[in-house]
C-alpha atoms as a PDB file:
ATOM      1  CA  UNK A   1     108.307 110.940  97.662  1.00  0.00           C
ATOM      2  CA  UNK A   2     105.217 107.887  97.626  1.00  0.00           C
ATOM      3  CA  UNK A   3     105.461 105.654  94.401  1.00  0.00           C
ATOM      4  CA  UNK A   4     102.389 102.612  94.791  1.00  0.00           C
ATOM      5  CA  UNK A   5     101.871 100.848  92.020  1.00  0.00           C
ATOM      6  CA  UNK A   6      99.143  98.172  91.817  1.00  0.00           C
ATOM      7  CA  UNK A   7      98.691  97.634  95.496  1.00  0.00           C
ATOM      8  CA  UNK A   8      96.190  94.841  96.946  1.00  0.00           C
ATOM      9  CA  UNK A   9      95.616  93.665 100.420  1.00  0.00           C
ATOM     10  CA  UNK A  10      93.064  91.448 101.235  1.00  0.00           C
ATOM     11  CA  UNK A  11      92.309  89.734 104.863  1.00  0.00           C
ATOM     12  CA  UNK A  12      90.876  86.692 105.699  1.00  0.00           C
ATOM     13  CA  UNK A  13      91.792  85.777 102.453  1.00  0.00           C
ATOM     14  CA  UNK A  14      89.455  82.306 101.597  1.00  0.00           C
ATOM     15  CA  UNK A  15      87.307  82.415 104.368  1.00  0.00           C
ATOM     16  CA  UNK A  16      83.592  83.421 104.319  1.00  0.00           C
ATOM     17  CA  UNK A  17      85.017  86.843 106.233  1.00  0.00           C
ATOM     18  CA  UNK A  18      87.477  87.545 103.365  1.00  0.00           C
ATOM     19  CA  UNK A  19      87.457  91.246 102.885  1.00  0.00           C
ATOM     20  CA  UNK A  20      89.779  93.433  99.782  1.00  0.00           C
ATOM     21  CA  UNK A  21      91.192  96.006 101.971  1.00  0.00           C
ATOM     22  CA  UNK A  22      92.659  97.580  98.971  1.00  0.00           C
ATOM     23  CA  UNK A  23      92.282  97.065  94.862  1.00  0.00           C
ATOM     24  CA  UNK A  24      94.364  98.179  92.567  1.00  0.00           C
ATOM     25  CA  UNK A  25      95.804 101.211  94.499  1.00  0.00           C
ATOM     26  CA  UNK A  26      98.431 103.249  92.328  1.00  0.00           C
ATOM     27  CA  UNK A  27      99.079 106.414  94.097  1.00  0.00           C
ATOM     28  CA  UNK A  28     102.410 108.980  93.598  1.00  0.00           C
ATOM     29  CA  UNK A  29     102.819 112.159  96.592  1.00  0.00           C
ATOM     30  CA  UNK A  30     105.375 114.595  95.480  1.00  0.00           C
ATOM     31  CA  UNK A  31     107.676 115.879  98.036  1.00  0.00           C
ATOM     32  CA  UNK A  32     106.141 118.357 100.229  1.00  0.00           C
ATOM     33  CA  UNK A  33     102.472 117.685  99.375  1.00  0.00           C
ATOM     34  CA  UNK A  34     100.260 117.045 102.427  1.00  0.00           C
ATOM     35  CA  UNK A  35      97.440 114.803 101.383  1.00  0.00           C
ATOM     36  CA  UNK A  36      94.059 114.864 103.509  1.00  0.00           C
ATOM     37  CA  UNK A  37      92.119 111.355 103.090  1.00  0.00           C
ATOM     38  CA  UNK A  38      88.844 110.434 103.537  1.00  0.00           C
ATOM     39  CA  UNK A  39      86.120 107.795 102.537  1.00  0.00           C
ATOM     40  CA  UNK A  40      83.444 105.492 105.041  1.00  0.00           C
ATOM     41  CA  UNK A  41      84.360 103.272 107.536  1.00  0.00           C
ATOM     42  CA  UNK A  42      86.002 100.450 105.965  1.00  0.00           C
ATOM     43  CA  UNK A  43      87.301 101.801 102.844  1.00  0.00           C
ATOM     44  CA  UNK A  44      90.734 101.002 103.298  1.00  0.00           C
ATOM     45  CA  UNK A  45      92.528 104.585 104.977  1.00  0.00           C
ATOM     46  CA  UNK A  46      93.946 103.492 107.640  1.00  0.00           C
ATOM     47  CA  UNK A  47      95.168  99.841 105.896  1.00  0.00           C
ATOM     48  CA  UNK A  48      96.789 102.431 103.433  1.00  0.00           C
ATOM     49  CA  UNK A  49      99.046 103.784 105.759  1.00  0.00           C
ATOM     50  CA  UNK A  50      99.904 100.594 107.130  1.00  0.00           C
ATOM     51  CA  UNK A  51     101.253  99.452 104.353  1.00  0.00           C
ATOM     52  CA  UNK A  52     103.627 102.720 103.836  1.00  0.00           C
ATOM     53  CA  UNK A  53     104.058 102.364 107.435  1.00  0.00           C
ATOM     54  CA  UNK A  54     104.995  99.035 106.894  1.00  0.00           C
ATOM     55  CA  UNK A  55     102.709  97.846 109.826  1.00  0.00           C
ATOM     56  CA  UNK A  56     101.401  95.577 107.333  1.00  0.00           C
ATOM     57  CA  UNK A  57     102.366  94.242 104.209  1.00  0.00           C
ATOM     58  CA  UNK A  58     100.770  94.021 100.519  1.00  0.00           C
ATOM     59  CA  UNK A  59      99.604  90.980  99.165  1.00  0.00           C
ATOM     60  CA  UNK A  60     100.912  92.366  95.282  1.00  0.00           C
ATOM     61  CA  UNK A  61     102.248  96.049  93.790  1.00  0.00           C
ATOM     62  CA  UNK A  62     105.358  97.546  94.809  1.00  0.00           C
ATOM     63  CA  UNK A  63     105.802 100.682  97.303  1.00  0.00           C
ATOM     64  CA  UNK A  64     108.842 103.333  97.288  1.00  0.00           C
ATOM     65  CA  UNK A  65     109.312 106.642  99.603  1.00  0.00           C
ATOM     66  CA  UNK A  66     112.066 108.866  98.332  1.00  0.00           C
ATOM     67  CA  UNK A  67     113.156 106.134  95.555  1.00  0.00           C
ATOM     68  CA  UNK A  68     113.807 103.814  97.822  1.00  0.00           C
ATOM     69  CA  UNK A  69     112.076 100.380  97.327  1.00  0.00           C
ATOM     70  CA  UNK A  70     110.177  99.857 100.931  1.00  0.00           C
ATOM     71  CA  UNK A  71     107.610  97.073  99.397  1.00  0.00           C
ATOM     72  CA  UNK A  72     108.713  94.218 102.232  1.00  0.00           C
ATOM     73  CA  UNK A  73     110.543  96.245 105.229  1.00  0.00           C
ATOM     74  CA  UNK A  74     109.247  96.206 108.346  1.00  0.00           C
ATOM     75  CA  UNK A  75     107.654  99.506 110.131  1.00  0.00           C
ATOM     76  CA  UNK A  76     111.138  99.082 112.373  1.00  0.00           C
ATOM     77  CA  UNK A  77     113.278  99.479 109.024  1.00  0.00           C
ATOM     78  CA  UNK A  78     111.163 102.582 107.318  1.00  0.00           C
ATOM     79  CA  UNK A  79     111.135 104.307 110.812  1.00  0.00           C
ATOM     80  CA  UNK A  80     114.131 106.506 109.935  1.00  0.00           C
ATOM     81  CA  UNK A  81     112.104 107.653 106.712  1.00  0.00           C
ATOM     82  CA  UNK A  82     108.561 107.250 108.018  1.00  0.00           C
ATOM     83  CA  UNK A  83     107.159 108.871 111.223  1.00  0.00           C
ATOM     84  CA  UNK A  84     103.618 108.306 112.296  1.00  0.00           C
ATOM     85  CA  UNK A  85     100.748 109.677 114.907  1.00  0.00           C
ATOM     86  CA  UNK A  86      97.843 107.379 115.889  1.00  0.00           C
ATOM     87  CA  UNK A  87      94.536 107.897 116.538  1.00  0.00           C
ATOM     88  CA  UNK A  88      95.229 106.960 120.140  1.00  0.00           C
ATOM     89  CA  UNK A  89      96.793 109.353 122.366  1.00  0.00           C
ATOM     90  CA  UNK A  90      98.228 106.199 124.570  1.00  0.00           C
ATOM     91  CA  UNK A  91      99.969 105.062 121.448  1.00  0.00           C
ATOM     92  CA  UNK A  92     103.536 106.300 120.247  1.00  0.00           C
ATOM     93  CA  UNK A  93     104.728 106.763 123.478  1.00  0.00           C
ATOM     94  CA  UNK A  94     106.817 105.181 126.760  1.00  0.00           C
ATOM     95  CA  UNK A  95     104.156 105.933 129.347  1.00  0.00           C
ATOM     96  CA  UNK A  96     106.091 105.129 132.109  1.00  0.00           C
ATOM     97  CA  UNK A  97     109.099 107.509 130.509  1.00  0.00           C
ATOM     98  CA  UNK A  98     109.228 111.090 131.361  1.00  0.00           C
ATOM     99  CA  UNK A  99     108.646 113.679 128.228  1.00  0.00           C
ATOM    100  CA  UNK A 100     112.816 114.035 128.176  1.00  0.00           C
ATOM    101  CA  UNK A 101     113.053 110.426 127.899  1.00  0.00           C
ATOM    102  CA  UNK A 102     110.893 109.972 125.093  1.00  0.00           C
ATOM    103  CA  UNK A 103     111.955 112.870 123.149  1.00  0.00           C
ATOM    104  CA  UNK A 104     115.256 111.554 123.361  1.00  0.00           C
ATOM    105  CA  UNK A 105     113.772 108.572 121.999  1.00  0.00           C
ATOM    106  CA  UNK A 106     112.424 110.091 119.088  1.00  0.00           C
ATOM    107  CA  UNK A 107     115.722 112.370 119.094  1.00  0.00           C
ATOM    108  CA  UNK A 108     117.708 108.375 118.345  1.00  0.00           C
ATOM    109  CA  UNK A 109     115.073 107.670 115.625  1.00  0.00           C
ATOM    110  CA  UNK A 110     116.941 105.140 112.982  1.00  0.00           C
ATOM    111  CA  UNK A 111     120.038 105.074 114.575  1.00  0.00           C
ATOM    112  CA  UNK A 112     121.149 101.100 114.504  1.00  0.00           C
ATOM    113  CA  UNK A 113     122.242 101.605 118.118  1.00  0.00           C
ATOM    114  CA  UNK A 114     120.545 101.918 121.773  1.00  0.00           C
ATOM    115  CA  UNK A 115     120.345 105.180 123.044  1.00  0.00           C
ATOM    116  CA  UNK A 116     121.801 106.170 126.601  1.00  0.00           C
ATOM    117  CA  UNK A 117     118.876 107.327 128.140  1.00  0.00           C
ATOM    118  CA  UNK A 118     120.635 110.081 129.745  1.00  0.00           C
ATOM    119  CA  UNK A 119     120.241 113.979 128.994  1.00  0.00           C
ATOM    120  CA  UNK A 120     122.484 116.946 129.206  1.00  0.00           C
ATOM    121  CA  UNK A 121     122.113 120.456 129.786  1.00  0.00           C
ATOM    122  CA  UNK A 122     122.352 121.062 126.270  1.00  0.00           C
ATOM    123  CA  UNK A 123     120.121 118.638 125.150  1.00  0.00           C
ATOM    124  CA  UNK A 124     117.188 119.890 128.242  1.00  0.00           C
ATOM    125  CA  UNK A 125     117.399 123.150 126.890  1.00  0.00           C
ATOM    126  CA  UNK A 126     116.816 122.109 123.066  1.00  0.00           C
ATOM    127  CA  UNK A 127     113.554 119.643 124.226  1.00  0.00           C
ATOM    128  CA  UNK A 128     112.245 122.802 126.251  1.00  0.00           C
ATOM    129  CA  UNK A 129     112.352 124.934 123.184  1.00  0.00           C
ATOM    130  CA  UNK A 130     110.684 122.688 121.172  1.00  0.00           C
ATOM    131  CA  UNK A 131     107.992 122.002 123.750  1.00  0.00           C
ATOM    132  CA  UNK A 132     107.591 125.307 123.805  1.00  0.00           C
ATOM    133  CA  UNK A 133     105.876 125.257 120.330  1.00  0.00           C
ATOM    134  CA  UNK A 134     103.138 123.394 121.836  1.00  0.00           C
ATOM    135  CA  UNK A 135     101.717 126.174 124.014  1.00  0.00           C
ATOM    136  CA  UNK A 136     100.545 123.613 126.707  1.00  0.00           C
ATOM    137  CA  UNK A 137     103.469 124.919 129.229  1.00  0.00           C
ATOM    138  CA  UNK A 138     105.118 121.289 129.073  1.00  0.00           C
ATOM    139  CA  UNK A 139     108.713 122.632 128.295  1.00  0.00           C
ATOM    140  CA  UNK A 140     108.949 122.935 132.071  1.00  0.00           C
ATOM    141  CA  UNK A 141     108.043 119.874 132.859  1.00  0.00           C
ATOM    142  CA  UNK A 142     110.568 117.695 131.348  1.00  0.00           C
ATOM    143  CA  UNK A 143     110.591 115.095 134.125  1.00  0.00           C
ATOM    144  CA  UNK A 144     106.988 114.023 133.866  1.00  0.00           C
ATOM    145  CA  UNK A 145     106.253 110.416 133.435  1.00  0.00           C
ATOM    146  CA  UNK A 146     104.002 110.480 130.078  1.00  0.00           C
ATOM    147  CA  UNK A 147     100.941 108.849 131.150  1.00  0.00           C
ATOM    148  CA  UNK A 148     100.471 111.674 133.376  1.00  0.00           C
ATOM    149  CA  UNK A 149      99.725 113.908 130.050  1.00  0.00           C
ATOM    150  CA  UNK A 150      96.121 113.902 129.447  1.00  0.00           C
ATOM    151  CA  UNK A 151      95.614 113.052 125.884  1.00  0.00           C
ATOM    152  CA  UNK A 152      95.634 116.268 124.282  1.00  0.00           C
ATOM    153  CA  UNK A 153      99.013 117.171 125.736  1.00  0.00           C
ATOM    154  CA  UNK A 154     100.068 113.995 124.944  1.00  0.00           C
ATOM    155  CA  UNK A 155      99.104 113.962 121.283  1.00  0.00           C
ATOM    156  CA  UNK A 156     100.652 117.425 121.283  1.00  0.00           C
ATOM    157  CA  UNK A 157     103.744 115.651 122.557  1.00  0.00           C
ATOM    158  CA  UNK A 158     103.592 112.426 119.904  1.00  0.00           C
ATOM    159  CA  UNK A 159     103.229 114.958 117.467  1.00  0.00           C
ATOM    160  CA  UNK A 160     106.539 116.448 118.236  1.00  0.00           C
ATOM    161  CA  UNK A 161     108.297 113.621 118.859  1.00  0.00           C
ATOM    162  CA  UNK A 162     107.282 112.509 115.146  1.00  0.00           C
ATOM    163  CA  UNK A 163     108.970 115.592 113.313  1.00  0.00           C
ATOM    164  CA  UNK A 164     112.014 116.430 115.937  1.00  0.00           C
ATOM    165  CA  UNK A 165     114.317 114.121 113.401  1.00  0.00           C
ATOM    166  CA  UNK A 166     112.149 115.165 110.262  1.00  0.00           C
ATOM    167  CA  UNK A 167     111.017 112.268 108.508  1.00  0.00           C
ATOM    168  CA  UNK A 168     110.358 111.756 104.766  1.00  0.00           C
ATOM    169  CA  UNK A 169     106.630 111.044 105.000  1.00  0.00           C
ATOM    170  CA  UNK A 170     104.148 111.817 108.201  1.00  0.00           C
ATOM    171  CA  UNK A 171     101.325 109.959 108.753  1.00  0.00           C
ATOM    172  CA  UNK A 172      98.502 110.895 110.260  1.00  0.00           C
ATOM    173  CA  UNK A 173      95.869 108.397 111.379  1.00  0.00           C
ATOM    174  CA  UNK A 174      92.816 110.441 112.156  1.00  0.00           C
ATOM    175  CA  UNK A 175      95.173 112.172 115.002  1.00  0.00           C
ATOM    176  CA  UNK A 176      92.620 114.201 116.168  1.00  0.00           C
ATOM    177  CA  UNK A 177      89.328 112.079 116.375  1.00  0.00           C
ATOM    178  CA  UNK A 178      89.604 111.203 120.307  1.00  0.00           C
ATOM    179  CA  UNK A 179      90.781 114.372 121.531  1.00  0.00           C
ATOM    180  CA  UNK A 180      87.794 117.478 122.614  1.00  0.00           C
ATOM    181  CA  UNK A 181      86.922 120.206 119.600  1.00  0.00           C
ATOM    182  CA  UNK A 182      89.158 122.598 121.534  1.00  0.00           C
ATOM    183  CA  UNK A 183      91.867 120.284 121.829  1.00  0.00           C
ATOM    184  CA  UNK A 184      91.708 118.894 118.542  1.00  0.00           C
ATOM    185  CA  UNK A 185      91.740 122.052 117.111  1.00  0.00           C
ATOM    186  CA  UNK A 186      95.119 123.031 119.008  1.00  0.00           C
ATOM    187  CA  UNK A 187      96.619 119.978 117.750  1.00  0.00           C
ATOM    188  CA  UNK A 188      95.456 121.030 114.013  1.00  0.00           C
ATOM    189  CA  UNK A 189      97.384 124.025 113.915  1.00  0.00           C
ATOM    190  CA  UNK A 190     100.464 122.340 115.467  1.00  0.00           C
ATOM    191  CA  UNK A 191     100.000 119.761 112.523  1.00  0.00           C
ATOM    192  CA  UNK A 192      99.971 122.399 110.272  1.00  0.00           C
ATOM    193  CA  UNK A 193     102.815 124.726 111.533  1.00  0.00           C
ATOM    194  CA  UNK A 194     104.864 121.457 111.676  1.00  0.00           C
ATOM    195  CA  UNK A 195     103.718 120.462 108.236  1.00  0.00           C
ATOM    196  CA  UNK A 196     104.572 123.550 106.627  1.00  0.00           C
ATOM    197  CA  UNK A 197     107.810 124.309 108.813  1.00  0.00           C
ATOM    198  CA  UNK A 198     109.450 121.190 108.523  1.00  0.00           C
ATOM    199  CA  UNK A 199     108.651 121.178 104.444  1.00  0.00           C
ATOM    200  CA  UNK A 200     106.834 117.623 105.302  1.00  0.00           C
ATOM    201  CA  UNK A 201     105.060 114.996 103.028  1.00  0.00           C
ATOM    202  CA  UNK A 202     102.169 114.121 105.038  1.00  0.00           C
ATOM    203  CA  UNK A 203      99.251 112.020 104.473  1.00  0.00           C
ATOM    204  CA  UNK A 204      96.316 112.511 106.940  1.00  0.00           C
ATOM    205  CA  UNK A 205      93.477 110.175 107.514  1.00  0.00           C
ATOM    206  CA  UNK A 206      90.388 112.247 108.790  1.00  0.00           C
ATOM    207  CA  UNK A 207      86.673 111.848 109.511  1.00  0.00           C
ATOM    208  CA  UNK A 208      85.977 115.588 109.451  1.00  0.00           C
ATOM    209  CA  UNK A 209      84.861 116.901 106.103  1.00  0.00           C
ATOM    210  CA  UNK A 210      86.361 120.593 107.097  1.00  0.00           C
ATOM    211  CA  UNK A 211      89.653 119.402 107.759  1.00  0.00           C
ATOM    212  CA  UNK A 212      89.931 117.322 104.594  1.00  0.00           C
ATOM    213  CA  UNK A 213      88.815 120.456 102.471  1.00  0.00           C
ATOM    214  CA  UNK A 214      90.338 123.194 104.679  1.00  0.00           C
ATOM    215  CA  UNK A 215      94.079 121.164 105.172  1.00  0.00           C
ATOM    216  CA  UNK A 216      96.880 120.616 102.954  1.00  0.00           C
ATOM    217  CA  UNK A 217      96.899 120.684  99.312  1.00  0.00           C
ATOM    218  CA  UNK A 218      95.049 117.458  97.825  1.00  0.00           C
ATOM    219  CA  UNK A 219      92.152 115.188  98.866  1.00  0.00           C
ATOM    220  CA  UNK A 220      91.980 111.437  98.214  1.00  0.00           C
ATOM    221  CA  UNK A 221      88.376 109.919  98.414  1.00  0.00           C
ATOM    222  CA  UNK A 222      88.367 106.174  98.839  1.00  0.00           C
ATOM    223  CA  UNK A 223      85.399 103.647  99.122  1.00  0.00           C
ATOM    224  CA  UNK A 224      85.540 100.223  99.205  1.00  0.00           C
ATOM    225  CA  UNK A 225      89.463  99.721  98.874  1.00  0.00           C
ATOM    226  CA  UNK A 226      90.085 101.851  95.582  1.00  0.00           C
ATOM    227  CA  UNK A 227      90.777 105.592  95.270  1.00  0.00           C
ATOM    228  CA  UNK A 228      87.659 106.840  94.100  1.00  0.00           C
ATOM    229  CA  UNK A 229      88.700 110.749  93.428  1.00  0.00           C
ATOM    230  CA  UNK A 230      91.963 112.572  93.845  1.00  0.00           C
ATOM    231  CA  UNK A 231      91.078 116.130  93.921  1.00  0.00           C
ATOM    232  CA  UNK A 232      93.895 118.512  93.447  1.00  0.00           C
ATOM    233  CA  UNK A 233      93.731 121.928  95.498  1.00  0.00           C
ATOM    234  CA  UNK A 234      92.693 124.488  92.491  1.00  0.00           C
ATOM    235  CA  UNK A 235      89.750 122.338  92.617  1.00  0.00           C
ATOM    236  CA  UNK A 236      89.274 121.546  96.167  1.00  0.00           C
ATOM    237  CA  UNK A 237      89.175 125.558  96.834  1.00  0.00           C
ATOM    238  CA  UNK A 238      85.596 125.561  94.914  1.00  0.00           C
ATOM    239  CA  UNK A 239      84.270 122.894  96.677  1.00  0.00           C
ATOM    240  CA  UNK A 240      81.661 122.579  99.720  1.00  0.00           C
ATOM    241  CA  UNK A 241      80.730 119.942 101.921  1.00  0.00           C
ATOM    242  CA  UNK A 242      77.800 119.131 100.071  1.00  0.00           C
ATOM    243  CA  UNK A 243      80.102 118.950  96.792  1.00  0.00           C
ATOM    244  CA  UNK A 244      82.047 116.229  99.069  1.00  0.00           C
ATOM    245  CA  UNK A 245      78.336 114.690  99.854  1.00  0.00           C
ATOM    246  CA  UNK A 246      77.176 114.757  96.551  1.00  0.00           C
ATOM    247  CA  UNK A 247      80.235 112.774  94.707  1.00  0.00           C
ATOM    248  CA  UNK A 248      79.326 109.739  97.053  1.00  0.00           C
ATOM    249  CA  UNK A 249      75.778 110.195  96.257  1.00  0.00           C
ATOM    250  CA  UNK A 250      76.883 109.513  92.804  1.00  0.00           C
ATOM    251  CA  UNK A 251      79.069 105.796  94.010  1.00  0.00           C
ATOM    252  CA  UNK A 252      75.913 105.574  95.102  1.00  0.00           C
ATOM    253  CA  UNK A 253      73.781 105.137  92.052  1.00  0.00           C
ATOM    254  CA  UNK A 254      76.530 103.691  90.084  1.00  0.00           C
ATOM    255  CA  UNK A 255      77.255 100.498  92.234  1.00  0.00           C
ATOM    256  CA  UNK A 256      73.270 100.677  93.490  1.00  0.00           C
ATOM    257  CA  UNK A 257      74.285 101.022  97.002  1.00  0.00           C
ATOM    258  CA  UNK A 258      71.814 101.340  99.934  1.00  0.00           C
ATOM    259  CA  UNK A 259      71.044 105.438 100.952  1.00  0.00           C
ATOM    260  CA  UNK A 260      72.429 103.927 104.413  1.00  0.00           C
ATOM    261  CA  UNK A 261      75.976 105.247 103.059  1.00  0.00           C
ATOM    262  CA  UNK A 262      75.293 108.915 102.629  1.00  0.00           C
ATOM    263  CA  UNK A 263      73.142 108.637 106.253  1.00  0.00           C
ATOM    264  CA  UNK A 264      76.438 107.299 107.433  1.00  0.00           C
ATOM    265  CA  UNK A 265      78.601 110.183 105.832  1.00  0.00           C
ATOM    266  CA  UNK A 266      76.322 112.656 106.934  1.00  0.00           C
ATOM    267  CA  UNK A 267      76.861 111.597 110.853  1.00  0.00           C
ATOM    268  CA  UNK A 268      80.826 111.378 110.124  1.00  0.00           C
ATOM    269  CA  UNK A 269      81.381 114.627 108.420  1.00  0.00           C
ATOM    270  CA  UNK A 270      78.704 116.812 109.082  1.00  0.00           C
END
C-alpha cells in the first residue's frame, strides 16, 4: 500500500541551521498493516508522514500508496487516498461548523466538486449512527458548532471524520499526546476498532512506549532521520519496555552519543 524508496528531506538546506530530516528512507506497508512509530524528538516521524501526506515534499526518492505514484502531489490531491489526525485537537476541523457540517465534509472527501452543505433526513440519521460509535453521546447533538467539543470529543470526532469515506492509508500524528490518560485512552480503542473494522493501513506516530508495543502489528524505530529497526510483531510480542530502552542504549555507544538521549527516552516513554 506505501512504496518509499530512497527518500531525503533536508531543511534549511546551506545554512548553518541545515538539518537531514530524513536519509535514505526506503520503507514498504502492506495493505492492512498498522505501523506504530517511534524514535526522540527530532528524528524525523512526523516529517515522515508529511511527506506521504504530501504536506511536504522530498528533496530525492520516489513515494507510491496503492501503486499509484504520489512523489509530487499535493496533500489536496492524495486526500481521497490519504486521511490524517493531528496531534492537535483544533486541527482537522471547521470550528465554526456544526458536527453535521463537517461530517458531511469528510462525507465529500475527493470529490472534484463543492459540497452543498445541506443534510437530509437520511443522511442525519447515518452521521448519528456513526457518532454513536464514539460513546461520548454526540450523535444527538448534530447541530453543535465544533469548537464547542472539548478536545477529546473533538479528536473522537476528527477521528471519525478521517475513516467515514475509508481511506487507503491513516495517519496518525501522535493523536493522543494532548488529550487526558482517560481520554486518550478512549480515543485508543476507537483507533483501534476503526483500524481493524475498516481493514485500514495506518501508520501511527506515538511518544508512549505501551502503545507502540501494545498497537498494531509492526514498530518502526527512527533516530536521527533513518529507520533504525523495523520490528515485526512475532518479535515485538517478546519484547519489554526496557528491550525498547536498551536498543537505543546501543545507537548510543555506536555513534558515541551523550547518556542525555536515553534520560530523554526515559521521560517520553516511561
Amino acid at each position: 500500500m506505501i512504496r518509499i524508496v530512497g527518500v531525503n528531506k533536508k531543511f534549511n538546506s546551506g545554512s548553518l541551521d541545515e538539518v537531514y530530516a530524513l536519509r535514505e528512507i526506503n520503507l514498504e506497508i502492506r495493505e492492512h498493516e498498522f505501523v506504530t512509530v517511534i524514535g526522540t524528538n527530532g528524528s524525523g516521524k512526523s516529517t515522515l508522514l508529511n511527506v506521504i501526506a504530501g504536506a511536504i515534499f522530498p528533496d530525492s526518492g520516489s513515494i507510491e500508496i496503492g501503486g499509484k505514484t504520489m512523489t509530487r502531489k499535493r496533500d489536496y490531491q492524495r486526500a481521497r487516498y490519504v486521511s490524517r489526525v493531528f496531534q492537535n485537537p483544533f486541527m482537522g476541523t471547521a470550528p465554526d461548523m456544526t458536527i453535521a457540517e463537517n461530517l458531511l465534509m469528510a462525507w465529500f472527501r475527493g470529490k472534484k466538486r463543492y459540497p452543498v452543505i445541506s443534510l437530509n433526513g437520511k443522511q442525519k440519521s447515518f452521521f448519528r449512527d456513526q457518532l454513536s460509535q464514539l460513546d461520548m453521546q454526540l450523535e444527538n447533538r448534530l447541530d453543535t458548532v465544533m469548537k464547542t467539543l472539548s478536545g477529546g470529543q473533538r479528536q473522537a470526532v476528527t477521528l471519525l471524520m478521517a475513516v467515514l469515506k475509508t481511506p487507503d492509508v491513516l495517519l496518525l500524528d501522535e493523536h493522543t499526546a494532548a488529550l487526558d490518560p482517560k481520554t486518550a485512552a478512549q480515543v485508543i480503542r476507537l483507533t483501534q476498532k476503526f483500524v481493524t473494522g475498516h481493514k485500514l493501513t495506518a501508520l501511527m506516530v506515538t511518544h508512549s512506549m505501551k502503545q507502540a508495543i501494545e498497537l498494531g502489528t509492526r514498530t518502526l524505530m527512527m533516530h536521527h532521520g533513518r529507520i533504525i529497526d523495523d520490528i515485526c510483531e512475532e518479535e515485538r510480542q517478546k519484547l519489554t519496555t526496557d528491550d525498547f530502552l536498551n536498543k537505543f542504549e546501543d545507537i548510543r555507544k555506536q555513534e558515541k552519543l551523550t547518556p542525555s538521549l536515553i534520560e530523554t527516552l526515559k521521560n517520553q516513554y516511561v
